[in-house]
Protein backbone atom coordinates (compact mmCIF):
# COMPACT_ATOMS: atom_id res chain seq x y z
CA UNK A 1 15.93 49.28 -35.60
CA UNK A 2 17.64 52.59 -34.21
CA UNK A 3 20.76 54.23 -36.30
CA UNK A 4 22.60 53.05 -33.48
CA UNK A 5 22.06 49.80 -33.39
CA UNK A 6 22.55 49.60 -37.47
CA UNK A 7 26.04 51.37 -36.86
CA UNK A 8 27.27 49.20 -34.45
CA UNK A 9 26.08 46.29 -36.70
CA UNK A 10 28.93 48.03 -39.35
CA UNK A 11 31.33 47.38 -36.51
CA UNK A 12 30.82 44.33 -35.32
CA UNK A 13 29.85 42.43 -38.08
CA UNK A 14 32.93 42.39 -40.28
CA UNK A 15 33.65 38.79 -39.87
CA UNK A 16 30.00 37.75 -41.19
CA UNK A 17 29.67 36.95 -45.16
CA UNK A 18 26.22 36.05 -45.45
CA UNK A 19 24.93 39.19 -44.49
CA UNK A 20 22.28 37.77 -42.25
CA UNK A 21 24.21 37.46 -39.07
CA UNK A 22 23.97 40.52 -36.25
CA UNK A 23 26.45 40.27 -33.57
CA UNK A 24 25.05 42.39 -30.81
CA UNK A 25 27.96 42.29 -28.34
CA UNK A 26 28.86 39.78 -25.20
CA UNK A 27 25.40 40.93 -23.83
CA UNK A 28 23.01 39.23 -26.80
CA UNK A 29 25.43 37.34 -29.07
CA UNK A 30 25.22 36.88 -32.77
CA UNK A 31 21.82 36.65 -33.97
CA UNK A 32 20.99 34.72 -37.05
CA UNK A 33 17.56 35.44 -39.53
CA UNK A 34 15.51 32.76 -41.06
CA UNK A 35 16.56 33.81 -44.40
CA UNK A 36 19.82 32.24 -43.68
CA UNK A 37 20.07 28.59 -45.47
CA UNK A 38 23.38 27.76 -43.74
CA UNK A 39 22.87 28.75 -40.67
CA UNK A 40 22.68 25.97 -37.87
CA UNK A 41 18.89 25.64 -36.41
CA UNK A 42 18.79 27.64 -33.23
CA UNK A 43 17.00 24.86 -31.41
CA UNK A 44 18.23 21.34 -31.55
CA UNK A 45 16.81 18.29 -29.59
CA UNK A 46 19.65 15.96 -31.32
CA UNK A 47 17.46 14.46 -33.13
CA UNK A 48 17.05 14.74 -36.95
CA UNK A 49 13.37 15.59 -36.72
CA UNK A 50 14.11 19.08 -36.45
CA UNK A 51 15.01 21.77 -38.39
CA UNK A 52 14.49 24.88 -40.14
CA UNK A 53 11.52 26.61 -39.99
CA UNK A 54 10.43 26.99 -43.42
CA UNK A 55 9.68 30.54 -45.05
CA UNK A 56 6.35 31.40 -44.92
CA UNK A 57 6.52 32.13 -48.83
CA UNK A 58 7.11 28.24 -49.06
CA UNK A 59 3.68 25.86 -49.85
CA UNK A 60 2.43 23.37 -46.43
CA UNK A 61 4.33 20.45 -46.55
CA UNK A 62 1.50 18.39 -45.15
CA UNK A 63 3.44 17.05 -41.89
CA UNK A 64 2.46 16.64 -38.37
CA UNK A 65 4.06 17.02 -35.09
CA UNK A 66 4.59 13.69 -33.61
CA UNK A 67 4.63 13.01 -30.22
CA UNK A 68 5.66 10.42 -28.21
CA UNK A 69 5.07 9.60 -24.52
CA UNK A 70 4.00 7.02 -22.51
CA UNK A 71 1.31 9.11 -20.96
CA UNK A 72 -1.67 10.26 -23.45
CA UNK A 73 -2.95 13.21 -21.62
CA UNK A 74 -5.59 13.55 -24.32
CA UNK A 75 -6.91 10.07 -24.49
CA UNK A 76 -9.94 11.25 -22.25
CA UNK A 77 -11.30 13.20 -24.20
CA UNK A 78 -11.65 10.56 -26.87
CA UNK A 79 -13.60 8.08 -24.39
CA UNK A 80 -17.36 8.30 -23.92
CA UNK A 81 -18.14 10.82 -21.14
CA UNK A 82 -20.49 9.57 -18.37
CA UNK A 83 -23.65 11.60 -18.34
CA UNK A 84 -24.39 14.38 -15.70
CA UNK A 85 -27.13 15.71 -13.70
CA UNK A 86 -27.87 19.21 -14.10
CA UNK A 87 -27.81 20.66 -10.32
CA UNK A 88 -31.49 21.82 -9.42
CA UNK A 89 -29.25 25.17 -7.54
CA UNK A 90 -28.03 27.91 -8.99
CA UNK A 91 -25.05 29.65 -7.61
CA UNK A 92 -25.31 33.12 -6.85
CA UNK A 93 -22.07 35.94 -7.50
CA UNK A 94 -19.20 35.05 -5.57
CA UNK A 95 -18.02 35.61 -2.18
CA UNK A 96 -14.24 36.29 -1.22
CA UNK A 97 -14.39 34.05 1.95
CA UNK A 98 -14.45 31.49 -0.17
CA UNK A 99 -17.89 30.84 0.57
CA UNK A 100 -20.93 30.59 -1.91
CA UNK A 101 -24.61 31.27 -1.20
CA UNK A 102 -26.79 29.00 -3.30
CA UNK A 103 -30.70 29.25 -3.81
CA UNK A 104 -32.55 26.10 -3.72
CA UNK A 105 -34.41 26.18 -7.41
CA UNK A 106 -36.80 23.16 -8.62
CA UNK A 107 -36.30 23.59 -12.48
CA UNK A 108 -39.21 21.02 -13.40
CA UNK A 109 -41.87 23.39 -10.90
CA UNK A 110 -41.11 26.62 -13.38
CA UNK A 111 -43.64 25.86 -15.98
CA UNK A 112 -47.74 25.86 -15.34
CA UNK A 113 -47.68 27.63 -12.27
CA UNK A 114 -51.49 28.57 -10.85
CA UNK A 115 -51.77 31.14 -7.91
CA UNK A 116 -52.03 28.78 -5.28
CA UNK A 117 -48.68 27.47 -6.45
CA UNK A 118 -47.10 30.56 -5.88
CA UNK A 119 -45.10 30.26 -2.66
CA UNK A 120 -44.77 34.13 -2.78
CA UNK A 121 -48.37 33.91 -2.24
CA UNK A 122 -50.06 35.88 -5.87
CA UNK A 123 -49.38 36.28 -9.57
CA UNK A 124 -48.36 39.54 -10.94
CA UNK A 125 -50.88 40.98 -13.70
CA UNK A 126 -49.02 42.41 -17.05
CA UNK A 127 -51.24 45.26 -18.59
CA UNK A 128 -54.13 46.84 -17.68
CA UNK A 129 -56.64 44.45 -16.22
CA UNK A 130 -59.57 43.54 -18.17
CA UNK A 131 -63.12 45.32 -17.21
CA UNK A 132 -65.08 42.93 -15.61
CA UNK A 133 -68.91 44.52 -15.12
CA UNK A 134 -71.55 42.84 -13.40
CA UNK A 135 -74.98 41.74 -14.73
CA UNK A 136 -77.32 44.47 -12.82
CA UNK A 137 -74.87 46.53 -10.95
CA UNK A 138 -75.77 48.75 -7.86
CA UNK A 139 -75.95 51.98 -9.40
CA UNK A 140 -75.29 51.69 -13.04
CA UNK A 141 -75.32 54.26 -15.49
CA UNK A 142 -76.01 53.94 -18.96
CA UNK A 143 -78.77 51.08 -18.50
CA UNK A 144 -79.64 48.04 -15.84
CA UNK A 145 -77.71 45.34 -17.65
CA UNK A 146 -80.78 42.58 -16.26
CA UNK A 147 -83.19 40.52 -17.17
CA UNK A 148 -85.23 42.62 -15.25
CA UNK A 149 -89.15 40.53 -15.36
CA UNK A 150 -86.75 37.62 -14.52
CA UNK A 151 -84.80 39.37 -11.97
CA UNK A 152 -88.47 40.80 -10.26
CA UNK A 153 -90.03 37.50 -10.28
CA UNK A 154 -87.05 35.93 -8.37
CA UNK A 155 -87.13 38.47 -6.20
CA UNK A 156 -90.18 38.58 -5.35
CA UNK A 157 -90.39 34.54 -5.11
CA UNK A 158 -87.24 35.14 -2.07
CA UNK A 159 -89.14 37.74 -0.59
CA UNK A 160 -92.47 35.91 -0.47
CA UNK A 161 -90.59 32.42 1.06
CA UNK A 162 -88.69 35.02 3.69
CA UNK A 163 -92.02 36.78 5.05
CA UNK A 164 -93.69 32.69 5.19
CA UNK A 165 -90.83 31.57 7.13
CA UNK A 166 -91.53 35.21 9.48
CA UNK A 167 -94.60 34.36 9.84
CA UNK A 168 -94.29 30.37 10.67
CA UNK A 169 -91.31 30.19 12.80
CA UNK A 170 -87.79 31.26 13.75
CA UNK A 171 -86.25 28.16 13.19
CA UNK A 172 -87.80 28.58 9.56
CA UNK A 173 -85.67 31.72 9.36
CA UNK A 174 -82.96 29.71 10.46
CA UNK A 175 -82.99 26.89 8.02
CA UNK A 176 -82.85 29.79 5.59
CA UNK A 177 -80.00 31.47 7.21
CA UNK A 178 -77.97 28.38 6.65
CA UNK A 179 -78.80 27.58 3.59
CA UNK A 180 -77.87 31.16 2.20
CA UNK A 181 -74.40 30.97 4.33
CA UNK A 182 -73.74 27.30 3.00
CA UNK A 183 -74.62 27.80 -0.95
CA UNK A 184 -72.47 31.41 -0.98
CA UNK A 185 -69.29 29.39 0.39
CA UNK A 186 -69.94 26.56 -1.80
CA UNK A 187 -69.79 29.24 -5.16
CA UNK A 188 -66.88 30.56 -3.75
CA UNK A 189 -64.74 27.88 -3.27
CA UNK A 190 -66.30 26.35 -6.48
CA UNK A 191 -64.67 29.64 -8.43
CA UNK A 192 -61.71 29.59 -6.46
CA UNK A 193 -60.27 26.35 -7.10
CA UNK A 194 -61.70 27.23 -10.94
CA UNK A 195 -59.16 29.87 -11.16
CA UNK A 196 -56.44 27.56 -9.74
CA UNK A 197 -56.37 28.04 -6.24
CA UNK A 198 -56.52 24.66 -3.95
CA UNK A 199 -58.46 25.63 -0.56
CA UNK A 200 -59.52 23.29 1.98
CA UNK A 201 -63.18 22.94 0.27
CA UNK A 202 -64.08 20.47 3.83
CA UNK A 203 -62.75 22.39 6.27
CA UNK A 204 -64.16 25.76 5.02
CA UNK A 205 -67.69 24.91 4.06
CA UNK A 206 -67.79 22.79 7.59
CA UNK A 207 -66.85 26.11 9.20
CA UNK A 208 -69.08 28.26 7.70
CA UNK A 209 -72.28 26.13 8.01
CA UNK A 210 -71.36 25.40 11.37
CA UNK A 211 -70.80 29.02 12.91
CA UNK A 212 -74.72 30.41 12.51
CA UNK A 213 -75.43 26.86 13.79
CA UNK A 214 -73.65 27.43 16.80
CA UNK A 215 -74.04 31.25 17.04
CA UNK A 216 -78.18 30.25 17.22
CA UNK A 217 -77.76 27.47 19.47
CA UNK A 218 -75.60 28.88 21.68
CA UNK A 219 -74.54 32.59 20.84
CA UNK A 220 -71.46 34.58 20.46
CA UNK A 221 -69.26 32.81 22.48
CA UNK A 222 -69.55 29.84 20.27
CA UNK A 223 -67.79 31.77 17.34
CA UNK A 224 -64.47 31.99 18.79
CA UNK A 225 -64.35 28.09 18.98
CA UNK A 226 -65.79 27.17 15.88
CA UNK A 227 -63.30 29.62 14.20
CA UNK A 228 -60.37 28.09 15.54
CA UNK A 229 -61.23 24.80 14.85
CA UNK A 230 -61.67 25.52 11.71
CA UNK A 231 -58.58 27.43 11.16
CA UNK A 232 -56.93 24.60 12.83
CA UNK A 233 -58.51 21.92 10.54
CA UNK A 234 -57.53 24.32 7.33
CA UNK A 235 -53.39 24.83 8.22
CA UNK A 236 -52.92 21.30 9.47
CA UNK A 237 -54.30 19.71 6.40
CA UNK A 238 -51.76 21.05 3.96
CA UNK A 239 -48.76 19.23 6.51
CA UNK A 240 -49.57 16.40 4.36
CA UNK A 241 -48.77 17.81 1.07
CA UNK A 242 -45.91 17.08 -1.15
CA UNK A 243 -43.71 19.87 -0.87
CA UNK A 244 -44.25 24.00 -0.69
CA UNK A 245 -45.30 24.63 -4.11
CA UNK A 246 -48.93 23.44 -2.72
CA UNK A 247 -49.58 27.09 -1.76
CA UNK A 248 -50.06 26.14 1.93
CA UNK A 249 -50.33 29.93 2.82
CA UNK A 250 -52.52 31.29 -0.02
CA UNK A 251 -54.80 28.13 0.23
CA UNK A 252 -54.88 28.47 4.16
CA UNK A 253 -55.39 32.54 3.74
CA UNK A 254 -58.04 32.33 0.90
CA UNK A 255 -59.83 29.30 2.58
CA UNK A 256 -60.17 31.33 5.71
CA UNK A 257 -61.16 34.73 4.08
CA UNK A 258 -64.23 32.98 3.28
CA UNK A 259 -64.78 31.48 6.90
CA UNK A 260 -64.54 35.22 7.81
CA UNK A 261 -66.56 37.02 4.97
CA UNK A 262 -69.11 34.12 4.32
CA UNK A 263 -69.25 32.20 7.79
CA UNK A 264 -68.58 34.88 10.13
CA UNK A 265 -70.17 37.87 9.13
CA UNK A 266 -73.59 35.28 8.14
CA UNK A 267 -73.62 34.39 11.66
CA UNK A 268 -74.61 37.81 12.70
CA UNK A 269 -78.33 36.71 11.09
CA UNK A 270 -78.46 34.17 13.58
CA UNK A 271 -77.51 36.03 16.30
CA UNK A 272 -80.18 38.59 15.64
CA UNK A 273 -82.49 35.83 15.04
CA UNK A 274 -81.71 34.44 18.58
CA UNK A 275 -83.32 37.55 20.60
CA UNK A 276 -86.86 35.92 19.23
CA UNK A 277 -86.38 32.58 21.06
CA UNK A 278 -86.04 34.39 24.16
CA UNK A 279 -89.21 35.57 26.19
CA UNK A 280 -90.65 39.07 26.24
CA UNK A 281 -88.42 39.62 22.73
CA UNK A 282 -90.12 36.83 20.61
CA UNK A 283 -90.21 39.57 17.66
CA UNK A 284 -86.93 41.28 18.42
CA UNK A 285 -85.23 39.04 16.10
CA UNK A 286 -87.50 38.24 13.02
CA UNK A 287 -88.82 42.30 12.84
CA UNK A 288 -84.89 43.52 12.85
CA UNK A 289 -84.32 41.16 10.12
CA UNK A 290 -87.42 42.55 7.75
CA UNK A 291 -85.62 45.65 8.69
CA UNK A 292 -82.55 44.62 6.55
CA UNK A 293 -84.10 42.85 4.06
CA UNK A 294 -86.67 45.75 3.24
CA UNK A 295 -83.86 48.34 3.30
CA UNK A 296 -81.14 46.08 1.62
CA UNK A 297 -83.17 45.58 -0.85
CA UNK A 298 -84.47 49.36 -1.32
CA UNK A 299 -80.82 50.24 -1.51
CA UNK A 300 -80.41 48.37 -4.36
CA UNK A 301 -83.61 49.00 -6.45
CA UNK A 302 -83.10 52.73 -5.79
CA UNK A 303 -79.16 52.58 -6.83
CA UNK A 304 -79.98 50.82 -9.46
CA UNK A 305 -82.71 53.29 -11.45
CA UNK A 306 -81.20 56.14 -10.39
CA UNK A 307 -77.75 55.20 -11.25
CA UNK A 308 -79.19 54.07 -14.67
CA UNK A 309 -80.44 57.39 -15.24
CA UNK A 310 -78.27 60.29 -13.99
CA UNK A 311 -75.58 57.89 -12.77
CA UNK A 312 -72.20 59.58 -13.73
CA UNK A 313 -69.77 60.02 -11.37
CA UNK A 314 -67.94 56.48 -10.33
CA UNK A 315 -67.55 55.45 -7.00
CA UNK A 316 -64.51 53.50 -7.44
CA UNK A 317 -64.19 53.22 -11.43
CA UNK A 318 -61.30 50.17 -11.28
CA UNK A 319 -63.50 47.82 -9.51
CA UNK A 320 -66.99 48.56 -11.15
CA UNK A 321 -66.88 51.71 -13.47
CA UNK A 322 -71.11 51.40 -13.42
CA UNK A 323 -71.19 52.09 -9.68
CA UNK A 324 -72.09 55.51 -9.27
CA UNK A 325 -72.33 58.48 -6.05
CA UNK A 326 -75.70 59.88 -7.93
CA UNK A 327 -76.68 55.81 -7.31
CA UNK A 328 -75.35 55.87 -4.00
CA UNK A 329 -77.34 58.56 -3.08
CA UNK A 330 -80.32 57.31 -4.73
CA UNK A 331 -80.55 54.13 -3.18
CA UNK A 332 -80.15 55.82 0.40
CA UNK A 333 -82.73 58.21 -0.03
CA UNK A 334 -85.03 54.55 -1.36
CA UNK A 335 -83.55 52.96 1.88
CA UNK A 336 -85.02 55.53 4.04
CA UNK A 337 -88.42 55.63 2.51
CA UNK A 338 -88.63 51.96 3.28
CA UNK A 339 -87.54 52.37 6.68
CA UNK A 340 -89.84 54.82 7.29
CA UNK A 341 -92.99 53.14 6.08
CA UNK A 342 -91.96 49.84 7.01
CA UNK A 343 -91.12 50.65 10.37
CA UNK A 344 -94.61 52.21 10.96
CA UNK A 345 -95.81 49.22 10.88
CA UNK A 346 -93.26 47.35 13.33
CA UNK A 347 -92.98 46.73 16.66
CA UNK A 348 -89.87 47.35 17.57
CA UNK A 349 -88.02 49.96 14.88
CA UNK A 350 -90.85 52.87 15.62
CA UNK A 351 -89.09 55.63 16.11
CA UNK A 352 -87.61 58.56 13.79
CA UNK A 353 -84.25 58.60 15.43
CA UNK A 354 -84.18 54.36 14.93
CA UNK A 355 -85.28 54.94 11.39
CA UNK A 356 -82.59 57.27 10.66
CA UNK A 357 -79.84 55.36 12.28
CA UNK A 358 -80.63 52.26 11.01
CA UNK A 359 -80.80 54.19 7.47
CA UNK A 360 -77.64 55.32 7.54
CA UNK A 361 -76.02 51.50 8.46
CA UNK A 362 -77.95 50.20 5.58
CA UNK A 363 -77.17 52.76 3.17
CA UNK A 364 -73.53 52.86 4.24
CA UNK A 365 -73.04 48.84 4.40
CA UNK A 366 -74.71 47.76 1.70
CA UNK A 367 -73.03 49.50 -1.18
CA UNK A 368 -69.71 49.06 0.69
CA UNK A 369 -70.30 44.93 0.68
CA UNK A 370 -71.14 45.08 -3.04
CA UNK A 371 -68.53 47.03 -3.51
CA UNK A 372 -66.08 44.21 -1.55
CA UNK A 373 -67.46 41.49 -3.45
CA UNK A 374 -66.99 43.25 -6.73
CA UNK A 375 -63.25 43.96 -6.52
CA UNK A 376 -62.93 40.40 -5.16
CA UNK A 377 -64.39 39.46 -8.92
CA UNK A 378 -62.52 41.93 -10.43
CA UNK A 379 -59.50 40.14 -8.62
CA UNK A 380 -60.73 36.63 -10.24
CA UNK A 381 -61.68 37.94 -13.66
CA UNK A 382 -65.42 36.66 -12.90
CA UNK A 383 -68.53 38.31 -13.58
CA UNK A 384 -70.47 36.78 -11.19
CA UNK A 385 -69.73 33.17 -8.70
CA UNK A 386 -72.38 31.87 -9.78
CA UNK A 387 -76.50 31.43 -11.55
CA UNK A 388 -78.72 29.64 -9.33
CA UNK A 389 -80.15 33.29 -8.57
CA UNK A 390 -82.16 33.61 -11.91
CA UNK A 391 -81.32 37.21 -13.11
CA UNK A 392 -79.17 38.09 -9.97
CA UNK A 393 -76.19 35.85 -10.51
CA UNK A 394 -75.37 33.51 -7.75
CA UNK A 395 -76.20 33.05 -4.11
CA UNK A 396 -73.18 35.24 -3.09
CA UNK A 397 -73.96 37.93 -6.03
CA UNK A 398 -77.36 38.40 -4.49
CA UNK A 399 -76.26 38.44 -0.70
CA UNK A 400 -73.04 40.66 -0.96
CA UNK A 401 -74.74 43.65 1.09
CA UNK A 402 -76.23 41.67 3.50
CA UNK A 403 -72.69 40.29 4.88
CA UNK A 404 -71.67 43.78 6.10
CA UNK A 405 -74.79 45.20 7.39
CA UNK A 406 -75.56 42.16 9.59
CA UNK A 407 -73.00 42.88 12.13
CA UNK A 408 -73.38 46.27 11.89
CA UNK A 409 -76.94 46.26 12.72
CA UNK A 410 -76.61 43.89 15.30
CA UNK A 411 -73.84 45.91 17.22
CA UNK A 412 -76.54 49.26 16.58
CA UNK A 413 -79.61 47.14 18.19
CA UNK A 414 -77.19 46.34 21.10
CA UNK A 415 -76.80 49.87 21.35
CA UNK A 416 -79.97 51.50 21.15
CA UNK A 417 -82.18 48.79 22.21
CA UNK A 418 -85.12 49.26 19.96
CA UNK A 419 -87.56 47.23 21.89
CA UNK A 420 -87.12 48.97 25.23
């Protein structure tokens, strides 16, 4: 309290005895302290249950307000409350319209999720990705990684069934075709759905068996159809599922990437295949596809050893670290010197300039198709899709270089028309 204040109190307060009064003027009035016993209580209801307000120096006296009214605006909270539903939205910042935007959320769909669940279509990966290498990579350095008398014999037990089936038929060929085509899809879509995507199994494996069917039977203008159908058959079934979190766009996109790799790009056998049921090219077909199988195959003996032994420089060291230029190399130089003495003996690859060409396709292709299927394992965390191949892994493992240099060595016989 100011001087001023205290010496008007020693003018104005000459009438007060107790000491505890303060007049401040007409503007405030007399004030009186707690301290004072006899003053009257500065807020009276008339009742006698009022009073004083004790000092605080003074012990609790125990008592309770008491309050009486008709209406007991705190009897609800004594009743049993109903129970509520937690809303499945959450409500996002506010808005000053007075509007709210609120994302749709489906709490009991957060737990368990696999990646065809994922309506934003893939999982993210925390860390560095484990390194998947395959058994008996293209091009390895440091060692082969096979069971390499079991991985010859096979070999050689494919290569001996492929030259009978030359030798008896096309159709033979054929069967084989499909049968390569339809056991790769069925290994992929087996380890797909193993590592929790849902494709349409059917509708995909239908597709794929069905395109170098219709590509032999009929030829290239088949594939547009057979293709749509089945991309038709694939998007429409998932119409009947539950809800969104069924992954209808990564089930419909990974079910159709293997129409595409598996179904579409196998077709391209059969449409070699098809120039040796037409007359004056009986051989076109079945000698173009010795072709790829003798340099496919050199590509990946010769990438193999030499990659094994001097192999050090990665071609793409995230998706298979044992995959090696010096193998690269190596298996093209092995692809030509197949060519080249293979095609000696053919009649319809017999010239340097079609031995070179068809060379460079191979030896391009081929590592470039392992190299696809590869990262699509790395992608899965498999080492191979699957073992019926006896030291090569599965059907797919086995065929991976053969998808991409099909088509390309069909479009390059369309070109330089080795038979005329």
């Amino acid at each position: 309290m100011s001087d001023d204040i205290w010496r008007r109190r020693d003018n104005t307060d000459s009438n007060d005895s107790s000491g505890y009064g303060t007049d401040f003027g007409s503007d405030f009035g007399t004030v009186q302290f707690a301290e004072d016993s006899t003053a009257e209580p500065i807020l009276s209801f008339g009742d006698a249950d009022t009073g004083n307000l004790p000092h605080w120096t003074e012990p609790a006296t125990g008592e309770l307000p008491s309050v009486e009214d008709d209406t007991d605006v705190w009897g609800t909270f004594q009743e049993p409350s109903e129970p509520t539903r937690r809303p499945d939205h959450i409500t996002i910042g506010t808005d000053p319209t007075d509007e709210r935007r609120r994302a749709s959320r489906d709490v009991t769909a957060d737990f368990g999720m696999d990646p065809s669940r994922d309506i934003t279509g893939g999982i993210p990966r925390s860390g560095r990705a484990p390194q998947v290498r395959r058994s008996g990579p293209r091009g390895a350095g440091g060692g082969t990684g096979r069971d390499m008398p079991t991985a010859v014999t096979t070999g050689l037990i494919l290569l001996a069934v492929f030259l009978g089936a030359i030798v008896w038929r096309p159709a033979a060929v054929m069967l084989i075709v499909v049968a390569v085509v339809g056991l790769a899809a069925v290994e992929f879509f087996s380890k797909v759905t193993e590592k929790g995507y849902r494709p349409a199994t059917f509708a995909g494996l239908a597709t794929c068996v069905a395109a170098p069917i219709a590509a032999y039977w009929i030829g290239d203008a088949s594939l547009p159809l057979v293709f749509a159908f089945g991309f038709l058959a694939t998007s429409i079934g998932f119409i009947g599922s539950s809800s969104v979190h069924s992954g209808p766009m990564p089930n419909v996109a990974i079910t159709n990437m293997a129409m595409t790799w598996i179904g579409l790009l196998g077709s391209f056998a059969a449409l070699i295949l098809r120039y040796s049921v037409n007359g004056g090219l009986a051989h076109v077909g079945t000698d173009t596809l010795f072709m790829i199988v003798v340099g496919v195959i050199a590509n990946d003996v010769g990438g193999l050893f030499i990659g094994a032994s001097i192999g050090k420089t990665p071609l793409r060291e995230w998706i298979s670290p044992n995959k090696t230029i010096e193998g690269a190399i190596g298996g093209a130089v092995a692809t030509l010197v197949a060519v080249v003495v293979f095609g000696s003996q053919n009649g319809t690859w017999n010239s340097m300039g079609e031995w070179i060409a068809l060379t460079i396709v191979i030896a391009v292709m081929a590592p470039l198709g392992d190299l696809v299927e590869s990262m699509f394992k790395r992608n899965l965390d498999v080492k191979d899709f699957g073992t019926i191949v006896a030291g090569h892994g599965g059907v797919l493992d086995r065929f991976d270089g053969f998808f991409f240099v099909l088509p390309a060595v069909y479009y390059l016989m369309l070109v330089i028309s080795p038979w005329s």
